[in-house]
Protein backbone atom coordinates (compact mmCIF):
# COMPACT_ATOMS: atom_id res chain seq x y z
CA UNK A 1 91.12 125.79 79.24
CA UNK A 2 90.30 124.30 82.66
CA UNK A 3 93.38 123.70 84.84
CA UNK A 4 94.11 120.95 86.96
CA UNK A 5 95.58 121.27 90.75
CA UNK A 6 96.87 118.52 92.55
CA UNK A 7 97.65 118.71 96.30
CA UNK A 8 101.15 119.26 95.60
CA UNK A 9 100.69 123.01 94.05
CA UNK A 10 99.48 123.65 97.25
CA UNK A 11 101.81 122.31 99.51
CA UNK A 12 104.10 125.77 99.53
CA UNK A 13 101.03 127.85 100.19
CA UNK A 14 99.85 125.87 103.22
CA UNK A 15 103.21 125.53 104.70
CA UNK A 16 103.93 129.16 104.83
CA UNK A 17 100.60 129.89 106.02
CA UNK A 18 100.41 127.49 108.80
CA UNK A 19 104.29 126.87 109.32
CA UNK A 20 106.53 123.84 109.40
CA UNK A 21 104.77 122.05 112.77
CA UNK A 22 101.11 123.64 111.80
CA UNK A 23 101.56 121.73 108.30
CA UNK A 24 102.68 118.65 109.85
CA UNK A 25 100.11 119.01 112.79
CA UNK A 26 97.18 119.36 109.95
CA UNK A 27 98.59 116.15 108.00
CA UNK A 28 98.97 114.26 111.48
CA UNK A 29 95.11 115.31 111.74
CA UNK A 30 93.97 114.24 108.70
CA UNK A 31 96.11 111.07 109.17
CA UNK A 32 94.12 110.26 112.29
CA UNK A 33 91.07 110.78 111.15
CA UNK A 34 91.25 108.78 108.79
CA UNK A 35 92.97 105.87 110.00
CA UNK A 36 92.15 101.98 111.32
CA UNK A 37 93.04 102.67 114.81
CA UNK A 38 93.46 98.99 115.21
CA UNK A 39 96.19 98.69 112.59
CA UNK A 40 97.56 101.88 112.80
CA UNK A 41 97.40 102.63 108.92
CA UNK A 42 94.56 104.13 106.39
CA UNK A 43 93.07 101.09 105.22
CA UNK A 44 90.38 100.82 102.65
CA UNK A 45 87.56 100.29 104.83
CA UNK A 46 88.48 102.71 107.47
CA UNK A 47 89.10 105.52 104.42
CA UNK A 48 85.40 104.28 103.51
CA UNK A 49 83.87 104.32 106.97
CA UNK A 50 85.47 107.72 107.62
CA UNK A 51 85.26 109.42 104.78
CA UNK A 52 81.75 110.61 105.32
CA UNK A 53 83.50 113.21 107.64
CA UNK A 54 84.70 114.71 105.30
CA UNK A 55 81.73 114.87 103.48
CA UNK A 56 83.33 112.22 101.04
CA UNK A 57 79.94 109.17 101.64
CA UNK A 58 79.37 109.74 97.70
CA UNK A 59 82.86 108.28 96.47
CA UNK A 60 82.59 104.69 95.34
CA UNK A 61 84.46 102.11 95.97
CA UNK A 62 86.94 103.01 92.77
CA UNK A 63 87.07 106.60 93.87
CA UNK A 64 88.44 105.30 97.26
CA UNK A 65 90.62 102.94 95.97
CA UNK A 66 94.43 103.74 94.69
CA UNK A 67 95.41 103.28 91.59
CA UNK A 68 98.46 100.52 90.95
CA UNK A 69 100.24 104.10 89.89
CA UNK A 70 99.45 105.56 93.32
CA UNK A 71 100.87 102.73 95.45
CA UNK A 72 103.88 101.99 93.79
CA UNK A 73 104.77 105.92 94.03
CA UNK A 74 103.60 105.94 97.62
CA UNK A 75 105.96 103.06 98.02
CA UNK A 76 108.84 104.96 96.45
CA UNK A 77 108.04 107.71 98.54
CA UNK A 78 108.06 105.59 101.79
CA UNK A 79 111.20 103.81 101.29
CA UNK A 80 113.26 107.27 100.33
CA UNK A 81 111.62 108.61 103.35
CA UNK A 82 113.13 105.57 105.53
CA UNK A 83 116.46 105.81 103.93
CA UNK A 84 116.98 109.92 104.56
CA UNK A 85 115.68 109.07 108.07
CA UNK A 86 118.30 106.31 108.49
CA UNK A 87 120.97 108.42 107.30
CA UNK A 88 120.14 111.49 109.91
CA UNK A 89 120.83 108.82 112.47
CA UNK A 90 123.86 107.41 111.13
């Protein structure tokens, strides 16, 4: 039975090989990379345009795309991010 890995299962592994600030350092990377340095946020066309460098130019268009699933978790994820933040400062 083939198993399935998400990026997730290996969150734990990379941050105890690479540390606390070498995992966020890497993500910060990838982050750039990847970004519209215009808008200051991964848009479609600048995950498109860049995501050749990662060897990614075969993906279409749906590949690229999030899902509705995707974005409203992301959005979740944002917003408790924002509130923890808030609350470290308050």
């Amino acid at each position: 039975m083939a198993s399935s890995s998400n990026f997730e299962d290996f969150l734990p592994l990379m941050a105890n090989k690479l540390g606390g600030d070498g995992l966020v350092g890497e993500l910060c990377n990838g982050f750039n990379l990847l970004v519209d340095s215009e808008k200051g946020v991964i848009t479609f066309d600048s995950l498109k345009k860049n995501s050749a460098l990662l060897g990614l130019q075969d993906l279409s268009d749906d590949d690229l795309r999030l899902s509705p699933e995707l974005m409203e978790e992301s959005q979740f994820l944002l917003e408790e991010a924002l509130l923890q933040e808030f609350k470290h400062y308050c």
